[in-house]
PDB file of N, CA and C in Angstrom:
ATOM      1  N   UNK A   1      16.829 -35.998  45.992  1.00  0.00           N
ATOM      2  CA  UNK A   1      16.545 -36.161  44.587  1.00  0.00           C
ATOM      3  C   UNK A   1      15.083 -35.766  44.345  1.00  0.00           C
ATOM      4  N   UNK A   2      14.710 -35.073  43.154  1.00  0.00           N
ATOM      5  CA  UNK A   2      13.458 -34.499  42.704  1.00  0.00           C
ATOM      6  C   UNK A   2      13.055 -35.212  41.705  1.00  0.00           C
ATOM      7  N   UNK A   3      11.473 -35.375  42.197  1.00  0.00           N
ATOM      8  CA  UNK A   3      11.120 -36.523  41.061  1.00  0.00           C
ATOM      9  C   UNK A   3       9.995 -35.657  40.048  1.00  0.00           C
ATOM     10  N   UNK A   4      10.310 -35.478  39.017  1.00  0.00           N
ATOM     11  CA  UNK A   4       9.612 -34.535  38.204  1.00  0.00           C
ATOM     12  C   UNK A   4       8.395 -35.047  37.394  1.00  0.00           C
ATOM     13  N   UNK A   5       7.340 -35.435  37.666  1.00  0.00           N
ATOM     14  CA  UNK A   5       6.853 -36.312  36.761  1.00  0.00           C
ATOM     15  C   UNK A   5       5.319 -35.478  36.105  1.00  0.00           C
ATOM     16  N   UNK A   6       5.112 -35.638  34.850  1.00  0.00           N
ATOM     17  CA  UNK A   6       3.847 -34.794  34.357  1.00  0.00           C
ATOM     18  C   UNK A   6       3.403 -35.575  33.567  1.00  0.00           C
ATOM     19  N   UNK A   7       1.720 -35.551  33.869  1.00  0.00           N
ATOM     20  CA  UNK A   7       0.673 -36.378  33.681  1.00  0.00           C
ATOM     21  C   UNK A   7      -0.360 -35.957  32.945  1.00  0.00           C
ATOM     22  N   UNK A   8      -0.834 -36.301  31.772  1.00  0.00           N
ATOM     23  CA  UNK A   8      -1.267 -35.425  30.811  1.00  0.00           C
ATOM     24  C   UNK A   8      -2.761 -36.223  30.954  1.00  0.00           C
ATOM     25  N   UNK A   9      -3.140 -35.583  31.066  1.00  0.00           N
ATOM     26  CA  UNK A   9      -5.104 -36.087  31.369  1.00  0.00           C
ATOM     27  C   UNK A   9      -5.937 -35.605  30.232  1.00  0.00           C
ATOM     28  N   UNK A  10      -6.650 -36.410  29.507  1.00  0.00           N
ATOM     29  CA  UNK A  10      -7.693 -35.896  28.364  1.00  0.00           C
ATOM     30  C   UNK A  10      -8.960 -37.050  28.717  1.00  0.00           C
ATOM     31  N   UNK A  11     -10.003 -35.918  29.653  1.00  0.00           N
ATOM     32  CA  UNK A  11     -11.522 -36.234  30.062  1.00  0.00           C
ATOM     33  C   UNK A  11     -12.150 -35.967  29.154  1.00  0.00           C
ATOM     34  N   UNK A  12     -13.466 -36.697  28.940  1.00  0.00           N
ATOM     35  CA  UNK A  12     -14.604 -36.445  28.134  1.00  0.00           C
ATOM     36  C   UNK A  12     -16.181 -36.477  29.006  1.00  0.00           C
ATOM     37  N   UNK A  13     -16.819 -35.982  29.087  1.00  0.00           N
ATOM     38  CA  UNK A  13     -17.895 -36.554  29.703  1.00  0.00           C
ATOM     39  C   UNK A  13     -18.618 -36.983  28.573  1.00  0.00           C
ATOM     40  N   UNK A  14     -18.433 -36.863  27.196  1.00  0.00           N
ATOM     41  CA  UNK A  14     -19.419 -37.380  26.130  1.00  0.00           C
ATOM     42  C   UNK A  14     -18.991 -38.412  25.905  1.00  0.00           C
ATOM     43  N   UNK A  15     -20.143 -39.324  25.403  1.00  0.00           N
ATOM     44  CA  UNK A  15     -20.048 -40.442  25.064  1.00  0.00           C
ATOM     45  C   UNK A  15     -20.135 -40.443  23.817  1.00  0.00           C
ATOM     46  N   UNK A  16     -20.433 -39.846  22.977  1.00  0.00           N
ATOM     47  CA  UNK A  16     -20.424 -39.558  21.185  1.00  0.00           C
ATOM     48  C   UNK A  16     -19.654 -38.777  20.866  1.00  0.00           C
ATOM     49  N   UNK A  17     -18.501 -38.845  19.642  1.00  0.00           N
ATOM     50  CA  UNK A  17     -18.230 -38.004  18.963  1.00  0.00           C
ATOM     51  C   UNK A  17     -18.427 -38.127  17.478  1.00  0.00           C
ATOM     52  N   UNK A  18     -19.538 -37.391  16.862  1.00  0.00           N
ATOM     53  CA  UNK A  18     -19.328 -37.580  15.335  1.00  0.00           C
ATOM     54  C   UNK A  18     -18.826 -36.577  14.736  1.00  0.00           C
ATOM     55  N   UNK A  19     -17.757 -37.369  14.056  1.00  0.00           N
ATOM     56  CA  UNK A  19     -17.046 -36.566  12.722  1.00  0.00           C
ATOM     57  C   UNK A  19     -17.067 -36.624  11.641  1.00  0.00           C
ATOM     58  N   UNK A  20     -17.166 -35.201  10.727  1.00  0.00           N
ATOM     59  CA  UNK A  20     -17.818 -35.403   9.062  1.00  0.00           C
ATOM     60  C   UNK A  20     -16.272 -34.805   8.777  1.00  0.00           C
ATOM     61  N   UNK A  21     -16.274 -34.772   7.086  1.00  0.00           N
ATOM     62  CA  UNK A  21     -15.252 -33.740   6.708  1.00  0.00           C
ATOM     63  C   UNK A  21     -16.799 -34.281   5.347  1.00  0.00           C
ATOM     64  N   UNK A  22     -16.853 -33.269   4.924  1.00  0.00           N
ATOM     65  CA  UNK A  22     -17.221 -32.181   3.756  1.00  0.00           C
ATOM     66  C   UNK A  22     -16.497 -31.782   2.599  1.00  0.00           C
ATOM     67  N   UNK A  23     -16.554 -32.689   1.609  1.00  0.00           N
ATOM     68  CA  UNK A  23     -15.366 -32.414   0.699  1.00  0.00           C
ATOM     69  C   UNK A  23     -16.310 -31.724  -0.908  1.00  0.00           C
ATOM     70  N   UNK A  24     -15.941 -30.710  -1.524  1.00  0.00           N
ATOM     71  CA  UNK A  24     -16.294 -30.321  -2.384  1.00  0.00           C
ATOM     72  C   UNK A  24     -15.567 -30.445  -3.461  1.00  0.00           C
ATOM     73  N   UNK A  25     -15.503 -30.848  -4.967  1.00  0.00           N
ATOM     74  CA  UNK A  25     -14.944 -30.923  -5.862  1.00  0.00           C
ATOM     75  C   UNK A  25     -13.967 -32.497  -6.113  1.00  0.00           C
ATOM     76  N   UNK A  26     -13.131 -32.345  -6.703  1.00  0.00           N
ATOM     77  CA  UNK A  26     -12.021 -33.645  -7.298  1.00  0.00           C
ATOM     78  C   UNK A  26     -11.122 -33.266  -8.066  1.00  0.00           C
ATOM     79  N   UNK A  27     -11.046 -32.062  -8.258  1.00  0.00           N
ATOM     80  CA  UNK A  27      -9.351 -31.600  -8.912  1.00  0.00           C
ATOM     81  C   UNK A  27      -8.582 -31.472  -7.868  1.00  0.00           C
ATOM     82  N   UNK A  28      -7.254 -31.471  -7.983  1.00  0.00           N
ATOM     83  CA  UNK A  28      -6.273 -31.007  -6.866  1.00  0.00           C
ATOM     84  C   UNK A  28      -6.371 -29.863  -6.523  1.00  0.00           C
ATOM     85  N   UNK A  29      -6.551 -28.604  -7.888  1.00  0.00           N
ATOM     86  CA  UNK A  29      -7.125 -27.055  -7.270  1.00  0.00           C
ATOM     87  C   UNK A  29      -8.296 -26.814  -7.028  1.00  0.00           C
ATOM     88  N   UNK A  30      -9.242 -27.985  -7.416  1.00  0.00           N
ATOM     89  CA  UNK A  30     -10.674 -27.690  -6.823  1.00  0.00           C
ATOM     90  C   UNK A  30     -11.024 -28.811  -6.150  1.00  0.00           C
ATOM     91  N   UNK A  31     -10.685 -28.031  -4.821  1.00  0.00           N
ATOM     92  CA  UNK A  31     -11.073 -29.008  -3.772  1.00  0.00           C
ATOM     93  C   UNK A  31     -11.468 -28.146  -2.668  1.00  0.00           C
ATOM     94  N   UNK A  32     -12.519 -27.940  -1.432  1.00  0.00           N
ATOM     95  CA  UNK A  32     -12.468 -27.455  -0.284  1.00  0.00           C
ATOM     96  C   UNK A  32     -13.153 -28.621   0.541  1.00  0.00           C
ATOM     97  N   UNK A  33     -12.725 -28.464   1.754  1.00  0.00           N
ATOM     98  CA  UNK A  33     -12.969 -29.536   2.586  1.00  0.00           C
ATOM     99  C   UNK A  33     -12.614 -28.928   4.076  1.00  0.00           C
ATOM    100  N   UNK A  34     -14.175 -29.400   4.699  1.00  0.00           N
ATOM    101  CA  UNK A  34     -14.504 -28.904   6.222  1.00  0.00           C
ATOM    102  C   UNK A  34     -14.345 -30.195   7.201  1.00  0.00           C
ATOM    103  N   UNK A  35     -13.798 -29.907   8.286  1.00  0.00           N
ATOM    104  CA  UNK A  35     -13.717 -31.339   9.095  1.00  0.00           C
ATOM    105  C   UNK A  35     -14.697 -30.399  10.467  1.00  0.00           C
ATOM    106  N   UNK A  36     -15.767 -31.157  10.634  1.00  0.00           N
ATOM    107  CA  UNK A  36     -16.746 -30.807  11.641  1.00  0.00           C
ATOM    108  C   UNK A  36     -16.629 -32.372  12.505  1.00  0.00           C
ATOM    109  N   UNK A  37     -16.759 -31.825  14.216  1.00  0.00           N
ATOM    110  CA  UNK A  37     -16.911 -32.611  15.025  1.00  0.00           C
ATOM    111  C   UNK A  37     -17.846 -31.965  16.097  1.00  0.00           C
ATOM    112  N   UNK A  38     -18.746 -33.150  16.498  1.00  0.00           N
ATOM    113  CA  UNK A  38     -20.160 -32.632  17.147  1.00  0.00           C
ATOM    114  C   UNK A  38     -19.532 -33.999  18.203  1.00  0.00           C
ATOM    115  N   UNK A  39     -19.768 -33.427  19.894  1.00  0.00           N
ATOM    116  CA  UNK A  39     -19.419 -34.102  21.178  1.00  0.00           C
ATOM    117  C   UNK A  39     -21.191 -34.413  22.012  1.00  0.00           C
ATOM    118  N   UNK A  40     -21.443 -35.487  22.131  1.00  0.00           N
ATOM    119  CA  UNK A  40     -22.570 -35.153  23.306  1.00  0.00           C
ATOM    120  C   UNK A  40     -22.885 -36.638  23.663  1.00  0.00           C
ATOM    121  N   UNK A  41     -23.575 -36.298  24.589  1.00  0.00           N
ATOM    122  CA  UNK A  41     -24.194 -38.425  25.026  1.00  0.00           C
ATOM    123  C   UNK A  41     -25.241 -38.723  24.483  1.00  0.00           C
ATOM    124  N   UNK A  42     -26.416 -38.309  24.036  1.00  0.00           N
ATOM    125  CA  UNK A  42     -27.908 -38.849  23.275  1.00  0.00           C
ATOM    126  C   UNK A  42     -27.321 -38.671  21.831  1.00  0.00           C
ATOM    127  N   UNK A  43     -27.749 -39.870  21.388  1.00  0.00           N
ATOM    128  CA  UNK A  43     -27.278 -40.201  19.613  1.00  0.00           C
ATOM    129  C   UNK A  43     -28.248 -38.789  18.768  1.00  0.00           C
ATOM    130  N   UNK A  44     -29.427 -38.814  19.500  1.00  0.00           N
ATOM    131  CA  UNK A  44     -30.288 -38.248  18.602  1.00  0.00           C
ATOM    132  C   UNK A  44     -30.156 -36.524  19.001  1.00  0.00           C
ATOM    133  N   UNK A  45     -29.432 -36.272  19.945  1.00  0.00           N
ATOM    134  CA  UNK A  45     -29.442 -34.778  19.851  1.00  0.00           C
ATOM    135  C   UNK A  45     -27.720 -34.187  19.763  1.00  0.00           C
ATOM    136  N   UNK A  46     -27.171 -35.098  19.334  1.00  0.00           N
ATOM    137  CA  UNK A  46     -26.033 -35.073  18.798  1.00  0.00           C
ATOM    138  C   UNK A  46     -26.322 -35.132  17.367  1.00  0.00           C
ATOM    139  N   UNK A  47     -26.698 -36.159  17.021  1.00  0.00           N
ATOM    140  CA  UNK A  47     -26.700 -35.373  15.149  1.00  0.00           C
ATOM    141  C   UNK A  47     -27.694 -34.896  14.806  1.00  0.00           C
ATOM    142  N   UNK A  48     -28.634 -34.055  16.121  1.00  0.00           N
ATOM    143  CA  UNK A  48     -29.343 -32.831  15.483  1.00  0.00           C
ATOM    144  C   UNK A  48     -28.274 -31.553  15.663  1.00  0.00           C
ATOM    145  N   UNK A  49     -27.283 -31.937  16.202  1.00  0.00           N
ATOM    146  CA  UNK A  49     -26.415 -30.473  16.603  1.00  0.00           C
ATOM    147  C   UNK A  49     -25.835 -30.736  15.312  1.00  0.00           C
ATOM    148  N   UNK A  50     -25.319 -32.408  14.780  1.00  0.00           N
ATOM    149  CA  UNK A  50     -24.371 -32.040  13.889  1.00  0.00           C
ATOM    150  C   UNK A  50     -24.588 -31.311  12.586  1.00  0.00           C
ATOM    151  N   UNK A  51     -26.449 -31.439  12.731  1.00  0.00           N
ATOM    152  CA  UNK A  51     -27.092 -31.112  11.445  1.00  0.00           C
ATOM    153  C   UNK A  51     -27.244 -29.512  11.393  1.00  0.00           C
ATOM    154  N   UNK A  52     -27.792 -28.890  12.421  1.00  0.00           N
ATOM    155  CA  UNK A  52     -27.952 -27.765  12.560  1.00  0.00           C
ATOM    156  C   UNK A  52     -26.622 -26.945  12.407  1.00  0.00           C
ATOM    157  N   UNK A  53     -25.308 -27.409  12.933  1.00  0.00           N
ATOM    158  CA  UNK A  53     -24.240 -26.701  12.579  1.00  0.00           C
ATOM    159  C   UNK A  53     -23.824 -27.077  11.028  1.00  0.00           C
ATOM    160  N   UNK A  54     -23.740 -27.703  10.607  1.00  0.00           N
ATOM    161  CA  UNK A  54     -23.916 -28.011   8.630  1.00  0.00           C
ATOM    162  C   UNK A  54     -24.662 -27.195   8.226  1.00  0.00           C
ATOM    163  N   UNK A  55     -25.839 -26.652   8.567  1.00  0.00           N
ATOM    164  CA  UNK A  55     -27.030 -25.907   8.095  1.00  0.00           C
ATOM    165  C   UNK A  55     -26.396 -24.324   8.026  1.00  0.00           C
ATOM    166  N   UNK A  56     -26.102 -23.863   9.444  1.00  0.00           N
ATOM    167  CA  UNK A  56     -25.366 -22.776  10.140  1.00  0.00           C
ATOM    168  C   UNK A  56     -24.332 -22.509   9.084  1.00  0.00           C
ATOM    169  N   UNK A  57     -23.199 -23.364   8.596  1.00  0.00           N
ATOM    170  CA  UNK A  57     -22.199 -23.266   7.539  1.00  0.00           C
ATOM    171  C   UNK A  57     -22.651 -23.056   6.373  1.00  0.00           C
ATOM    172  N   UNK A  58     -23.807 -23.257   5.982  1.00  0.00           N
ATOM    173  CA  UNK A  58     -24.165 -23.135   4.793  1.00  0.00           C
ATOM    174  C   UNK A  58     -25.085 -22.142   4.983  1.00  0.00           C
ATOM    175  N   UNK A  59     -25.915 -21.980   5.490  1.00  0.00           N
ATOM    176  CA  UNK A  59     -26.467 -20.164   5.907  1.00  0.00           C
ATOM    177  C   UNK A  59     -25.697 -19.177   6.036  1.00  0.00           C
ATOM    178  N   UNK A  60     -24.240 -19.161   6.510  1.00  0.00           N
ATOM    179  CA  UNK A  60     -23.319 -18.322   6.874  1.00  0.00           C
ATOM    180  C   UNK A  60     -22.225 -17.935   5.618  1.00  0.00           C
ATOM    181  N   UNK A  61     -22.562 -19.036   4.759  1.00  0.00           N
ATOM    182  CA  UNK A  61     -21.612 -18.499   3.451  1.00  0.00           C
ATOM    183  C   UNK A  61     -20.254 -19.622   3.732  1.00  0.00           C
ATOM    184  N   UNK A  62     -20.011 -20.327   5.019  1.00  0.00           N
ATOM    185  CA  UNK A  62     -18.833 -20.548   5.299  1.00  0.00           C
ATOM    186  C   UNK A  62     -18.117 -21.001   3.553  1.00  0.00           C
ATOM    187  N   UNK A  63     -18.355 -22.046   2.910  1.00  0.00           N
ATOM    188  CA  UNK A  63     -17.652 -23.048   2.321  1.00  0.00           C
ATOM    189  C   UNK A  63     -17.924 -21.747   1.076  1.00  0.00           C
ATOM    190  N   UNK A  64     -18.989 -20.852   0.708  1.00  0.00           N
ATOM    191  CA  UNK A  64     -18.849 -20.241  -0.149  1.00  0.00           C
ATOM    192  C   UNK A  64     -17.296 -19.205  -0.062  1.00  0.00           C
ATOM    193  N   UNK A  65     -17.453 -19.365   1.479  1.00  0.00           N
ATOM    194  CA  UNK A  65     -16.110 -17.952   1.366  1.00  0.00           C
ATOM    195  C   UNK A  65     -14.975 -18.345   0.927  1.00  0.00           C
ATOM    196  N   UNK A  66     -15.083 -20.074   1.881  1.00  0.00           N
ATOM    197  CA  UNK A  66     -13.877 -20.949   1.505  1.00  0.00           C
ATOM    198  C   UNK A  66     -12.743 -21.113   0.006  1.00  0.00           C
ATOM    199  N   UNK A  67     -14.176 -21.471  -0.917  1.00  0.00           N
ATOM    200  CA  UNK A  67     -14.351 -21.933  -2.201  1.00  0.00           C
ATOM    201  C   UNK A  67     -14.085 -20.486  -3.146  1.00  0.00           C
ATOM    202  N   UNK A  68     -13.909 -19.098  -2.979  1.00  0.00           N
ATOM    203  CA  UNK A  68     -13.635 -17.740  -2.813  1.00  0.00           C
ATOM    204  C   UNK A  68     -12.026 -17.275  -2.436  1.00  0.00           C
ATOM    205  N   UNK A  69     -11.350 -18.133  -1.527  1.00  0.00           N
ATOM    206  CA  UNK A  69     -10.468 -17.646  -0.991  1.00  0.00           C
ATOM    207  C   UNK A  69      -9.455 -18.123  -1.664  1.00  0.00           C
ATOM    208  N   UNK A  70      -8.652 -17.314  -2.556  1.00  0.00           N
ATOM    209  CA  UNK A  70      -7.876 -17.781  -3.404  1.00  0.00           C
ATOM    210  C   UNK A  70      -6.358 -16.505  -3.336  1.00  0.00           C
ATOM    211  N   UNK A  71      -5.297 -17.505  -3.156  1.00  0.00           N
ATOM    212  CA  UNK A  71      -4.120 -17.247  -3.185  1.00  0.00           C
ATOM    213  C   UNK A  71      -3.742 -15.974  -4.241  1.00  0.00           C
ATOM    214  N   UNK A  72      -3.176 -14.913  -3.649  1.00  0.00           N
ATOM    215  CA  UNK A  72      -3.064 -13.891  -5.296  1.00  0.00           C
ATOM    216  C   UNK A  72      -1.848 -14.396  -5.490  1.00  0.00           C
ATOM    217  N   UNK A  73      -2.236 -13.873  -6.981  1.00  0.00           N
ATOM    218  CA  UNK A  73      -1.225 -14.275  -8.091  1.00  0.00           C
ATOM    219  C   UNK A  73       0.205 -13.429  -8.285  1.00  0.00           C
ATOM    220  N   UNK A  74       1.320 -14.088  -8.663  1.00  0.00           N
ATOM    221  CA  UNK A  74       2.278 -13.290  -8.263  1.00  0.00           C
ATOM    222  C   UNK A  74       2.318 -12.535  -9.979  1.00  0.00           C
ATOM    223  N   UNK A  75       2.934 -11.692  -9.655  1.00  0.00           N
ATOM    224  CA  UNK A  75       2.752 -10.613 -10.821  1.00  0.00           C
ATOM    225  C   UNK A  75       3.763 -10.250 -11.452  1.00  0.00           C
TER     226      UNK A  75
END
């Protein structure tokens, strides 16, 4: 008899994870919303990463492209 058995392993070596979501607007069609997660062990150079990548998104246009990306219209 074969014993089949599978063992699903999820390691971290960080001890922090902070998570934002980023929500823009309050209509149901105006809404965009980013879910960012920053991993590391020092509190303080973990939410300098989380800050610098927020910064990065907003230097990069991200949420502008987001807030841009609109479904075409059927015709």
């Amino acid at each position: 008899m074969t014993d089949n058995t599978t063992h699903h392993v999820n390691e971290s070596a960080d001890k922090l994870t902070l998570t934002t979501k980023v929500k823009r607007g309050g209509g149901t069609r105006d809404e965009d919303r980013i879910k960012l997660k920053v991993k590391g062990d020092d509190p303080d150079e973990t939410a300098a990463r989380l800050a610098e990548t927020l910064a990065a998104l907003e230097e990069h246009g991200v949420a502008e492209t987001l807030r841009n990306t609109q479904p075409e219209a059927e015709q």
